[in-house]
C-alpha atoms as a PDB file:
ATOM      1  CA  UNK A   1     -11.152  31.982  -7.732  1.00  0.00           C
ATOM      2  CA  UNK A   2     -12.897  31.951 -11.503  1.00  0.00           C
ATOM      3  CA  UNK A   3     -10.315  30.999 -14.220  1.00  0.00           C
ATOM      4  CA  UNK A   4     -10.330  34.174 -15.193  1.00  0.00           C
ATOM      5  CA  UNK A   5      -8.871  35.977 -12.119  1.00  0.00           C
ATOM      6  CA  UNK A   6      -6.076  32.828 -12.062  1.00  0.00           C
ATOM      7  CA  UNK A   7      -4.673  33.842 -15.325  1.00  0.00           C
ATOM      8  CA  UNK A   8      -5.228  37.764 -14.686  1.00  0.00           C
ATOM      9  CA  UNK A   9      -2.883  37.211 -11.027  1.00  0.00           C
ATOM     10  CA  UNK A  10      -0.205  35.367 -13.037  1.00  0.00           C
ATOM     11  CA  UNK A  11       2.610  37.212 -15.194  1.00  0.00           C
ATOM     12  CA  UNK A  12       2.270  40.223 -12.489  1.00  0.00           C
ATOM     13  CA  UNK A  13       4.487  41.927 -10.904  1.00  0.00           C
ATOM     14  CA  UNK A  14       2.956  42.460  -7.315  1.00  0.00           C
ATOM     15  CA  UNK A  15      -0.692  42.307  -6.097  1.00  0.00           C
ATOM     16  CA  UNK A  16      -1.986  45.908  -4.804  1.00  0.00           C
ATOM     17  CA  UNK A  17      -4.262  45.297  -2.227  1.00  0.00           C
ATOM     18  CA  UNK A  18      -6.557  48.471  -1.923  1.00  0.00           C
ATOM     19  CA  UNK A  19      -8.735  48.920   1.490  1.00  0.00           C
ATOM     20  CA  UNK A  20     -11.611  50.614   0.667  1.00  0.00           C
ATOM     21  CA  UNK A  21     -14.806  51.936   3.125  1.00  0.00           C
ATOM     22  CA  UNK A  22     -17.383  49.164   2.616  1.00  0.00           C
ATOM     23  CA  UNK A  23     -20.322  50.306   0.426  1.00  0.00           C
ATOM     24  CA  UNK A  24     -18.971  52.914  -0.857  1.00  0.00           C
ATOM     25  CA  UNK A  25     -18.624  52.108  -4.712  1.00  0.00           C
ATOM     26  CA  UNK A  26     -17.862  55.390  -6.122  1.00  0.00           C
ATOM     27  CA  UNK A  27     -15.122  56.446  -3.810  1.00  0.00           C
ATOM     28  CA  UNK A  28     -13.240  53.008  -4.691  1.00  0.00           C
ATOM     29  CA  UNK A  29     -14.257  53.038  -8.195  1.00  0.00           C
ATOM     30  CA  UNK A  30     -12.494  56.543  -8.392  1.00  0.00           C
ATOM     31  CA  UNK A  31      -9.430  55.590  -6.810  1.00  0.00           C
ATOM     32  CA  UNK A  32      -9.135  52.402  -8.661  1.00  0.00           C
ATOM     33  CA  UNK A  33      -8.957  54.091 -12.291  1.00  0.00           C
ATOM     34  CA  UNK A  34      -6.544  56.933 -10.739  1.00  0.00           C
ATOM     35  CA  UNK A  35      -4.377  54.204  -9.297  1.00  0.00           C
ATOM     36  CA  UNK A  36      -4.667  52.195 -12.592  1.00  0.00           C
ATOM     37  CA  UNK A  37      -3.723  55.274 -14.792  1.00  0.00           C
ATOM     38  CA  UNK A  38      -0.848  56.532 -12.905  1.00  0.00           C
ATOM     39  CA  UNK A  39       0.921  53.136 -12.536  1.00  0.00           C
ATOM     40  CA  UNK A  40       0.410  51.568 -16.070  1.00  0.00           C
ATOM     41  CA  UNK A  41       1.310  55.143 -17.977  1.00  0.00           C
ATOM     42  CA  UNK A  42       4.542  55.242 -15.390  1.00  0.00           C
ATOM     43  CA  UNK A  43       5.457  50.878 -16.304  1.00  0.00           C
ATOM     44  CA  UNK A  44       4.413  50.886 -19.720  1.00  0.00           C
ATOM     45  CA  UNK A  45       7.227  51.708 -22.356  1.00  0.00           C
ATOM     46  CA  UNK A  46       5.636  51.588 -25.745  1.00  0.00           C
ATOM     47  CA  UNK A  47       7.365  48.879 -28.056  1.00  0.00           C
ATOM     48  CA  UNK A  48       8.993  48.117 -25.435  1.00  0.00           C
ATOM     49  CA  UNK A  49       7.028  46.557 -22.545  1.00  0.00           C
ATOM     50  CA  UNK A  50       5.998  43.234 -22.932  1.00  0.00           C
ATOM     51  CA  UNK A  51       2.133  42.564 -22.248  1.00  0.00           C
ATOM     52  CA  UNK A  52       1.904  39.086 -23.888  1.00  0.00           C
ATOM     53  CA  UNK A  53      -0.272  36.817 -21.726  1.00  0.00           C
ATOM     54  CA  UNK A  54      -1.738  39.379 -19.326  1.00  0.00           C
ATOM     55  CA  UNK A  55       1.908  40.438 -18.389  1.00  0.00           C
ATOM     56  CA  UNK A  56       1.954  43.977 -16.165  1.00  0.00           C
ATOM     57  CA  UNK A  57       3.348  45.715 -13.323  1.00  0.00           C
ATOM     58  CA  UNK A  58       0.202  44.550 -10.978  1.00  0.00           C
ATOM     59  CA  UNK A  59      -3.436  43.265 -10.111  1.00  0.00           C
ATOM     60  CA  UNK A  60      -6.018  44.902  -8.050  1.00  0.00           C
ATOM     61  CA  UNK A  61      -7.514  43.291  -5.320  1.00  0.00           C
ATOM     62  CA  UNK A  62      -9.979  44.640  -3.336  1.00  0.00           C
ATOM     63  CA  UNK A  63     -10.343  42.071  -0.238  1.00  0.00           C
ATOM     64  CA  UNK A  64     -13.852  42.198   1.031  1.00  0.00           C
ATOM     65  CA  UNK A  65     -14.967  41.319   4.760  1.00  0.00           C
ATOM     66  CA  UNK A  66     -11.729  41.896   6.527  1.00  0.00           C
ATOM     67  CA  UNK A  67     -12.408  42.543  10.459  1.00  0.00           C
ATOM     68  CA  UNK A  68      -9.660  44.304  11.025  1.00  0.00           C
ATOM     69  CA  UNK A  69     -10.476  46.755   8.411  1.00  0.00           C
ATOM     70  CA  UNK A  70     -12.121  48.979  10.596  1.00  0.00           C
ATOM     71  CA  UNK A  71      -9.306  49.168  13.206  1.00  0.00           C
ATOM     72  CA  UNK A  72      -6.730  50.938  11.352  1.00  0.00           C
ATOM     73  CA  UNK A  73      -4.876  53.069  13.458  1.00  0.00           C
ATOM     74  CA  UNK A  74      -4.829  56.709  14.258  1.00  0.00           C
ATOM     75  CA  UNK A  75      -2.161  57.366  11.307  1.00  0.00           C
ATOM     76  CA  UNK A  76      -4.470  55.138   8.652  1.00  0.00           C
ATOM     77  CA  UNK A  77      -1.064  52.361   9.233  1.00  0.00           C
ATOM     78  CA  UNK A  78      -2.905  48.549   8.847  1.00  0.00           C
ATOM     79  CA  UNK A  79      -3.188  46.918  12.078  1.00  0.00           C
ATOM     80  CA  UNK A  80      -0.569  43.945  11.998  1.00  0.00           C
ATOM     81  CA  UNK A  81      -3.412  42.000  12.043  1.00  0.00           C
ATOM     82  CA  UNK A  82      -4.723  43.098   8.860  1.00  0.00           C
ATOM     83  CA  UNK A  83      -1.208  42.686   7.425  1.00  0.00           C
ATOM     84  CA  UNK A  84      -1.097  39.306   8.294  1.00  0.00           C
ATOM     85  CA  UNK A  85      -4.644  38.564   6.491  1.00  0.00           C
ATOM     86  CA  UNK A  86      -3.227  39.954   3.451  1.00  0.00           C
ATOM     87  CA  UNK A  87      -0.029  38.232   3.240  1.00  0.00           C
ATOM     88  CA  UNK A  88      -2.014  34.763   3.796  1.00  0.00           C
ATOM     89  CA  UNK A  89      -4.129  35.968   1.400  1.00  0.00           C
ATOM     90  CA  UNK A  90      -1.599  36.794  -1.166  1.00  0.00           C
ATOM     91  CA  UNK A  91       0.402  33.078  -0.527  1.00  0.00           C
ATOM     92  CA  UNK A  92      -3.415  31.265  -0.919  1.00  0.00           C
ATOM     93  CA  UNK A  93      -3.682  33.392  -4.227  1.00  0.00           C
ATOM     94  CA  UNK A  94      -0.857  32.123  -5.807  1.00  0.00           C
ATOM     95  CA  UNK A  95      -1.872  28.426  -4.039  1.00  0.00           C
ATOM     96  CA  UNK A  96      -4.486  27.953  -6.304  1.00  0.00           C
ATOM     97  CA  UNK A  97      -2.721  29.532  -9.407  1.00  0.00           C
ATOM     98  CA  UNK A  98      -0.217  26.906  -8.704  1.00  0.00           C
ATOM     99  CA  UNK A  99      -2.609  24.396  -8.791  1.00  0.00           C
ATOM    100  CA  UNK A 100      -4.637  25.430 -11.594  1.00  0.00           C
ATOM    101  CA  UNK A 101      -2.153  25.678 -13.666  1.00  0.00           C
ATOM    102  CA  UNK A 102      -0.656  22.115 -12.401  1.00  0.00           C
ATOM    103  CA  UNK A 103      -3.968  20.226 -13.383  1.00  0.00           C
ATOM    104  CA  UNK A 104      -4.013  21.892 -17.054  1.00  0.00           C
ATOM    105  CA  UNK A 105      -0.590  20.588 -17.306  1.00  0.00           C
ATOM    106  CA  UNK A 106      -1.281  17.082 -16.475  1.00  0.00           C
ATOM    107  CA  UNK A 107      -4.731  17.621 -18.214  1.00  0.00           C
ATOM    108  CA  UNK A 108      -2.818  17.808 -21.170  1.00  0.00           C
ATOM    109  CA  UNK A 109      -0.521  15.698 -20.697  1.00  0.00           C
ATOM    110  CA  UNK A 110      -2.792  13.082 -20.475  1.00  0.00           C
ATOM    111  CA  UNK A 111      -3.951  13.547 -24.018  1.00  0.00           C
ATOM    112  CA  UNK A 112      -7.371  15.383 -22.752  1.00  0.00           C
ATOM    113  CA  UNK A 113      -8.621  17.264 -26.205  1.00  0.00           C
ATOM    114  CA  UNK A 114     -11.148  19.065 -23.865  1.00  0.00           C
ATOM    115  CA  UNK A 115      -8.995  21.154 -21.803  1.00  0.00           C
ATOM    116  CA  UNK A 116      -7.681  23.577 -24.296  1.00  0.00           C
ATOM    117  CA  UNK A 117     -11.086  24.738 -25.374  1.00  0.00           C
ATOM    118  CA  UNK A 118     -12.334  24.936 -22.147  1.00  0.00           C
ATOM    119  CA  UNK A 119      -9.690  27.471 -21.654  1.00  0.00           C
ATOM    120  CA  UNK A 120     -10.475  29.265 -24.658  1.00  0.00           C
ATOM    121  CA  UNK A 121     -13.782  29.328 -23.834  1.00  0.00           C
ATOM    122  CA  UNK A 122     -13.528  31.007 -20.452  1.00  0.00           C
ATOM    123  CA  UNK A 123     -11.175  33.572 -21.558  1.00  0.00           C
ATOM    124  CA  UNK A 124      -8.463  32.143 -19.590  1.00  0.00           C
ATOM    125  CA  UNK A 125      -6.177  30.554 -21.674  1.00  0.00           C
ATOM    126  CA  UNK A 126      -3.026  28.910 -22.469  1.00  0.00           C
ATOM    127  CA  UNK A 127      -2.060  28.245 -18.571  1.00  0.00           C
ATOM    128  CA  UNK A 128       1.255  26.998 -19.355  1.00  0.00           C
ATOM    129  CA  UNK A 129       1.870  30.171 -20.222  1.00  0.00           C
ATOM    130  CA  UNK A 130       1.008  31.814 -17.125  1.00  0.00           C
ATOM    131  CA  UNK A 131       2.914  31.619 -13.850  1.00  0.00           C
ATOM    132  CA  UNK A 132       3.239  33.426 -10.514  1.00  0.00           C
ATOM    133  CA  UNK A 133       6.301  35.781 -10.431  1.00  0.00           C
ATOM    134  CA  UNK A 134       8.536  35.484  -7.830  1.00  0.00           C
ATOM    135  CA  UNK A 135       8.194  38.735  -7.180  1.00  0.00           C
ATOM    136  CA  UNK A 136       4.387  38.374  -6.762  1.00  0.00           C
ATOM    137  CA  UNK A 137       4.996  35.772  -4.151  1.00  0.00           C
ATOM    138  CA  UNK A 138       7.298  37.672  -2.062  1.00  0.00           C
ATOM    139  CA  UNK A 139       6.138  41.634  -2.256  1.00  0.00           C
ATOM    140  CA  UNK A 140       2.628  43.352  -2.211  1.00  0.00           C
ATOM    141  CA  UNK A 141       1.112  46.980  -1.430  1.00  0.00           C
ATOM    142  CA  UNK A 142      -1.310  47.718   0.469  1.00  0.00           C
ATOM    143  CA  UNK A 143      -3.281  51.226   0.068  1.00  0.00           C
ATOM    144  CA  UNK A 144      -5.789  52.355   2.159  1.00  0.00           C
ATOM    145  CA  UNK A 145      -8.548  54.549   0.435  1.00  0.00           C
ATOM    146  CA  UNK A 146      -7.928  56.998   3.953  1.00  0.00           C
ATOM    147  CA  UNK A 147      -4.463  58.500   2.077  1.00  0.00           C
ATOM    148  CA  UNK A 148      -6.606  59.536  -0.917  1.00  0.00           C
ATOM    149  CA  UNK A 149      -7.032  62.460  -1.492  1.00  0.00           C
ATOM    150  CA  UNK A 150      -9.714  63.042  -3.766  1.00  0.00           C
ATOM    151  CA  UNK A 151      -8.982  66.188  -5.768  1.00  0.00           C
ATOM    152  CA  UNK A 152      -5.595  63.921  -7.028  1.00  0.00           C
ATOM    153  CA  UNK A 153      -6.032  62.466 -10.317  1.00  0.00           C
ATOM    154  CA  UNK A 154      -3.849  59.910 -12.346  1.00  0.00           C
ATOM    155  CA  UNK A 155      -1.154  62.802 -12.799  1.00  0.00           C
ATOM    156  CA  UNK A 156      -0.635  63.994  -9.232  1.00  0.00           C
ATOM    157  CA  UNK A 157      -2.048  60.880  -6.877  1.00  0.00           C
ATOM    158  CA  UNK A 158       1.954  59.737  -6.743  1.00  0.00           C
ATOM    159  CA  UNK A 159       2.338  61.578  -3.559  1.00  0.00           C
ATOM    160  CA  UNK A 160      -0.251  59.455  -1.889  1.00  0.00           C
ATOM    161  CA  UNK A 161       0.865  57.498   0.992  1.00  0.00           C
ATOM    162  CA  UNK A 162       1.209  53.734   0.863  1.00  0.00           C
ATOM    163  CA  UNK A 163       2.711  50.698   2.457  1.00  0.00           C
ATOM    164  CA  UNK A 164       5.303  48.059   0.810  1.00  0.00           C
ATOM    165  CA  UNK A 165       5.232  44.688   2.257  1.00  0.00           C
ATOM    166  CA  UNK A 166       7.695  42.575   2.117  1.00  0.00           C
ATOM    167  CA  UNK A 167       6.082  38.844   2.412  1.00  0.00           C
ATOM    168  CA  UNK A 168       9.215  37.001   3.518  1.00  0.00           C
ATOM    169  CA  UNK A 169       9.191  34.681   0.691  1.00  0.00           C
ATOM    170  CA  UNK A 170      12.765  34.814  -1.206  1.00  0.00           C
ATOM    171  CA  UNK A 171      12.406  31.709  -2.845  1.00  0.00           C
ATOM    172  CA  UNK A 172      13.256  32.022  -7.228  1.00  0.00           C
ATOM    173  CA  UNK A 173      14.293  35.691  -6.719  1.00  0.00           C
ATOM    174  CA  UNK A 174      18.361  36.154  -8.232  1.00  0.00           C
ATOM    175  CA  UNK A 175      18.546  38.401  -4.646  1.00  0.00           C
ATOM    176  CA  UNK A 176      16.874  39.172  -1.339  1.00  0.00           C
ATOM    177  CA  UNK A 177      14.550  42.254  -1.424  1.00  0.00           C
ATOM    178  CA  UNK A 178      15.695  45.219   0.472  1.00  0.00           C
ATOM    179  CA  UNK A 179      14.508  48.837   0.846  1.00  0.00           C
ATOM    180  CA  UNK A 180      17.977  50.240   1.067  1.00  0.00           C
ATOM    181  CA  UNK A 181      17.631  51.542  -1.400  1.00  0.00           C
ATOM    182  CA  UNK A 182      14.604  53.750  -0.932  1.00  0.00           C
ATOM    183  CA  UNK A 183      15.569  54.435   2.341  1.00  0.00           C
ATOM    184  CA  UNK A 184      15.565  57.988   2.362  1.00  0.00           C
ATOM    185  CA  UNK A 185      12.115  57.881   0.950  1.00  0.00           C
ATOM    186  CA  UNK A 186      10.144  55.401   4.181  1.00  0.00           C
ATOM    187  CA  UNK A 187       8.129  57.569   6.161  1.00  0.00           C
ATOM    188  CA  UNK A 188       7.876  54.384   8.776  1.00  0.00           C
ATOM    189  CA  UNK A 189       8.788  50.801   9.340  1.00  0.00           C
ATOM    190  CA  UNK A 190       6.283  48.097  11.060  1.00  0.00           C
ATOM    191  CA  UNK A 191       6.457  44.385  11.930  1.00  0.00           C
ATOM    192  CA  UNK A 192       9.398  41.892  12.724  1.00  0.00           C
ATOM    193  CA  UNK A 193      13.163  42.710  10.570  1.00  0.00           C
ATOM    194  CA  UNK A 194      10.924  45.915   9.406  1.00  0.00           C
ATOM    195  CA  UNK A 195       9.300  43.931   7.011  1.00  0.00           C
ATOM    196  CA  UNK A 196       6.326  46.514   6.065  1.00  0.00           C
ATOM    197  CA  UNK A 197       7.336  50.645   4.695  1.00  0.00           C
ATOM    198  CA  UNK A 198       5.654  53.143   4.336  1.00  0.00           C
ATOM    199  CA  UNK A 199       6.718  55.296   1.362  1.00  0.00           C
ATOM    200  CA  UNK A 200       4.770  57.077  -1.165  1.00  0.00           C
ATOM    201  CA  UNK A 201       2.698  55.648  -4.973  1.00  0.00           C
ATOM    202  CA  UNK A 202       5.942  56.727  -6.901  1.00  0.00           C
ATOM    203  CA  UNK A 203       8.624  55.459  -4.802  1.00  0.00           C
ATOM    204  CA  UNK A 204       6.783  52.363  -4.910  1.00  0.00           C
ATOM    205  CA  UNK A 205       6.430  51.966  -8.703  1.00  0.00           C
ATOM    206  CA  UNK A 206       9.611  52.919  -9.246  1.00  0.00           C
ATOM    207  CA  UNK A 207      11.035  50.468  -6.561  1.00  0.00           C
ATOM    208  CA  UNK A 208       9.124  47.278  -8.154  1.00  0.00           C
ATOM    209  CA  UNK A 209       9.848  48.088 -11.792  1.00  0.00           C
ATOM    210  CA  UNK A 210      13.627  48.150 -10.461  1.00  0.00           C
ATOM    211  CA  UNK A 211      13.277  44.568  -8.732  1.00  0.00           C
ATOM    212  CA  UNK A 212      11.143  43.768 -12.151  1.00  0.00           C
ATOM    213  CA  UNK A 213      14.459  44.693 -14.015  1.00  0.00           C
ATOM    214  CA  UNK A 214      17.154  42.902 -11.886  1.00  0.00           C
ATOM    215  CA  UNK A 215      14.867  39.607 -12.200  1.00  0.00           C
ATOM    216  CA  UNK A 216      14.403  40.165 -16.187  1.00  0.00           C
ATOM    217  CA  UNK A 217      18.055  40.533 -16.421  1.00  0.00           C
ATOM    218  CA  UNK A 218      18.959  37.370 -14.065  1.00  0.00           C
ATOM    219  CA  UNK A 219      15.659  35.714 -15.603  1.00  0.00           C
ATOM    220  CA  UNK A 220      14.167  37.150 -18.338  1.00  0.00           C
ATOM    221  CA  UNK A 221      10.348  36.395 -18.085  1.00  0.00           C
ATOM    222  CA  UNK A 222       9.588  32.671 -16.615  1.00  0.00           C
ATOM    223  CA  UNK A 223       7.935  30.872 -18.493  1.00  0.00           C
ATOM    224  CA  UNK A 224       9.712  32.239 -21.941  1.00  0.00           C
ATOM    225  CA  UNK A 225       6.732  33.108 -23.733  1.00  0.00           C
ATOM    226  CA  UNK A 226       5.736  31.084 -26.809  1.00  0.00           C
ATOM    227  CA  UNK A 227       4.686  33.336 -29.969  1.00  0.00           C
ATOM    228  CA  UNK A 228       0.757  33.199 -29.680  1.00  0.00           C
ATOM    229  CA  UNK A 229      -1.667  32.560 -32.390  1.00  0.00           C
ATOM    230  CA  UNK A 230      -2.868  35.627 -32.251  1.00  0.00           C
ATOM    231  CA  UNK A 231       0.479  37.210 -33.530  1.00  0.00           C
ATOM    232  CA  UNK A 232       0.418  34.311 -36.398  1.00  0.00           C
ATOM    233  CA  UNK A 233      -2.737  35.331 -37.348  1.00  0.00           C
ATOM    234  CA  UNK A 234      -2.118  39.055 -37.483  1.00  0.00           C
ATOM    235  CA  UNK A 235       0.864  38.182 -39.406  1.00  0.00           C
ATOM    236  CA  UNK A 236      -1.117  36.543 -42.088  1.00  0.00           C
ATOM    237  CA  UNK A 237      -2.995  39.573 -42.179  1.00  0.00           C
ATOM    238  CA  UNK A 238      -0.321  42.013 -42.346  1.00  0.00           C
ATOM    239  CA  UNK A 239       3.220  39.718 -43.948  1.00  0.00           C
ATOM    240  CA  UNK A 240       6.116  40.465 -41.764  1.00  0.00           C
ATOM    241  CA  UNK A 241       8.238  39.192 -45.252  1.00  0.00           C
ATOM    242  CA  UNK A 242      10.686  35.721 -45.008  1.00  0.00           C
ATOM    243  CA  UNK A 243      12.057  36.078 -40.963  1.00  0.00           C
ATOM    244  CA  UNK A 244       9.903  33.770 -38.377  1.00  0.00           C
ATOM    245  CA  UNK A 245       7.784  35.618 -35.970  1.00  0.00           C
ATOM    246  CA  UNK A 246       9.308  35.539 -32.596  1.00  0.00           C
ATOM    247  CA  UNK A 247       7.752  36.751 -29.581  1.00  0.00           C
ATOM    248  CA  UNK A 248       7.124  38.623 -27.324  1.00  0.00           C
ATOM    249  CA  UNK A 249       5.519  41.253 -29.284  1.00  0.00           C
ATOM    250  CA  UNK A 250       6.799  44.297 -28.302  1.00  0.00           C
ATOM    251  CA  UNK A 251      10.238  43.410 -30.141  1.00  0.00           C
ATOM    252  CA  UNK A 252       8.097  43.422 -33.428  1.00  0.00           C
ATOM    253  CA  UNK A 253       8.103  47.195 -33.833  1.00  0.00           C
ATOM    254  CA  UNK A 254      11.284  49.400 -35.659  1.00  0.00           C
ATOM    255  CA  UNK A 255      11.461  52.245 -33.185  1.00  0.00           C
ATOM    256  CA  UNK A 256      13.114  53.831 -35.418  1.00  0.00           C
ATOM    257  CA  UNK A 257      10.523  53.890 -38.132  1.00  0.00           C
ATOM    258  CA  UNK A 258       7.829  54.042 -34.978  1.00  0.00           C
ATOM    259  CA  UNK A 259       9.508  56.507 -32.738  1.00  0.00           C
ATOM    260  CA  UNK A 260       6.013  57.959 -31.559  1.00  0.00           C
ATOM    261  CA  UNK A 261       3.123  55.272 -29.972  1.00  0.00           C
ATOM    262  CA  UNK A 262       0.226  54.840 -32.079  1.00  0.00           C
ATOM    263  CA  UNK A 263      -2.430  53.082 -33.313  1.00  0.00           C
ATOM    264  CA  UNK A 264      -5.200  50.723 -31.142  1.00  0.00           C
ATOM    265  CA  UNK A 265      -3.183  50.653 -27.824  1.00  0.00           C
ATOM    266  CA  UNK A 266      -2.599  54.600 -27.811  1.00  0.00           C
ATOM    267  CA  UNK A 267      -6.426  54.919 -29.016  1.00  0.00           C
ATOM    268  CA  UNK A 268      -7.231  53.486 -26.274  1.00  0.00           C
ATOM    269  CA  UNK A 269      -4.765  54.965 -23.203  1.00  0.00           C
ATOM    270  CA  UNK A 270      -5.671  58.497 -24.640  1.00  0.00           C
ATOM    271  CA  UNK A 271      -9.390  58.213 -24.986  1.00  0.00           C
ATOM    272  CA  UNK A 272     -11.282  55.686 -23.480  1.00  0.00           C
ATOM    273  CA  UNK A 273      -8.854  55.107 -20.063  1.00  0.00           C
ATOM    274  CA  UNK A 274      -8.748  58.727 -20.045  1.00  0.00           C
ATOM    275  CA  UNK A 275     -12.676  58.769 -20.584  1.00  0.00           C
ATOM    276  CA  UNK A 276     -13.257  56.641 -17.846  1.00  0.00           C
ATOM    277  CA  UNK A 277     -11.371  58.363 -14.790  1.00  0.00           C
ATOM    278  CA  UNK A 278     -13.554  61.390 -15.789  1.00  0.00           C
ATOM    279  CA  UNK A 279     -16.719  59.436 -16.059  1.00  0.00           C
ATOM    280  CA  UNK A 280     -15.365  57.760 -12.489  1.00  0.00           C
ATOM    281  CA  UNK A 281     -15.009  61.334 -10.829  1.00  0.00           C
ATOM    282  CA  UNK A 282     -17.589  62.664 -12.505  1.00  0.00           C
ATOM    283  CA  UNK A 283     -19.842  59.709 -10.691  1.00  0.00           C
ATOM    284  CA  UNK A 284     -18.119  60.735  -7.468  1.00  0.00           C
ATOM    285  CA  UNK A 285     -18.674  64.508  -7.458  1.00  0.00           C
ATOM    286  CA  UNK A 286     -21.996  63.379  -7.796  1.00  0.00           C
ATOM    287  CA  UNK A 287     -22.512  61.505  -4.818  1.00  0.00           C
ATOM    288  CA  UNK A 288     -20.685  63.436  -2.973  1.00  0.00           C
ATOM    289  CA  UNK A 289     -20.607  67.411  -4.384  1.00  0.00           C
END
């Protein structure tokens, strides 16, 4: 893994895991800024979400050279072998998060000067500031590109078909995960104790940003997030008056005096996200139109 993808899989939520028809770019690259669309605009809360450090609902991962991808069965359901690759993918993933993040620590630790600015440098970093949720570790989706429907876009794809999969990892989670309470929403169980659903894209993000609220409120965000130099910089810029900055940011903001997102971040959600699902379909009607 480059540093980069390290930091990007900590401070998420789950990992979504799409299977996608090898080669074909512009199918994937569709479905990947529908999927992306849908779930941040239905997570993000303006003000209100935090996003310091890379923190969001999920990371993409599209696992390449998987034999069993072209096995899936009659009803697009994952073969359990293909289930069982991703799940040992997902636990060597956080692996190697764990020990990245272990070496910076005792990097630093050890009085080396270098390892900060190596961090910078690459994008990555402060890595004690990163971590692999719980959650992360012990839930992940899997979608398979088959479900898609093509004419959806990021307003409509949350009827698309999907599987929850519970890893069996429980360990730093204030409960054991259960689909009780979306059980009138599976459309299937697999594996052993029914360990895999299938439900649809919005039952799912609704179902992991309740699990991401019971483990905020048992929790709150591990590790507590320092204030970054970033924010002290911006503060400089623009005086906050005699309080101390605090993070996270998103408690900066009087809703009251803000009750309507704007600026940079809305800039950017409105126009250029919403720019590039059209320039993704438009790339995909050509291929394939």
């Amino acid at each position: 893994m480059r540093g980069w993808d390290v930091s990007d899989t900590c401070n998420k939520s789950v990992a979504v895991y799409i299977l996608t028809q090898p080669g074909d770019n512009r199918r994937s690259g569709l479905l990947r800024m529908v999927l992306h669309n849908y779930i941040y605009r239905r997570w993000f809360r303006p003000y209100r979400s935090d996003i310091e450090h890379q923190r969001s609902i999920c990371k993409f991962i599209l696992p390449k050279d998987l034999p069993e991808h072209d096995n899936m069965e009659p009803s697009g359901s994952p073969p359990e072998s293909a289930i069982t690759t991703l799940v040992a993918m997902n636990k060597a993933i956080c692996a190697e998060a764990d020990t990245r993040r272990r070496v910076y620590a005792e990097r630093l630790a050890a009085g080396d000067e270098m390892v900060s600015g190596e961090s910078l440098i690459s994008g990555i970093g402060d890595l004690r500031c990163h971590l692999i949720q719980a959650l992360f570790r012990a839930l992940l989706v899997i979608v398979n590109y088959r479900y898609y429907e093509t004419d959806d876009d990021s307003t409509t794809v949350g009827r698309m078909p999907l599987f929850l999969v519970h890893t069996g990892i429980q360990d730093g989670l204030s409960a054991p995960i259960s689909f009780s309470s979306i059980a009138d929403k599976i459309d299937g169980y697999k594996g052993e104790a029914q360990a895999v659903v299938k439900t649809t894209l919005e039952t799912a993000v609704d179902f992991i940003m309740g699990l991401e609220q019971r483990e905020l409120g048992a929790f709150w965000l591990q590790p507590p997030f320092p204030t970054s130099g970033m924010m002290i910089a911006e503060a400089r810029v623009q005086p906050w008056g005699d309080e101390p900055l605090t993070g996270p940011s998103s408690r900066l903001v009087n809703t009251e005096e803000y009750p309507q997102w704007s600026g940079k971040g809305e800039d950017v959600d409105r126009r250029m996200m919403t720019g590039w699902e059209r320039h993704a379909r438009r790339r995909f009607e050509a291929a394939y139109m």
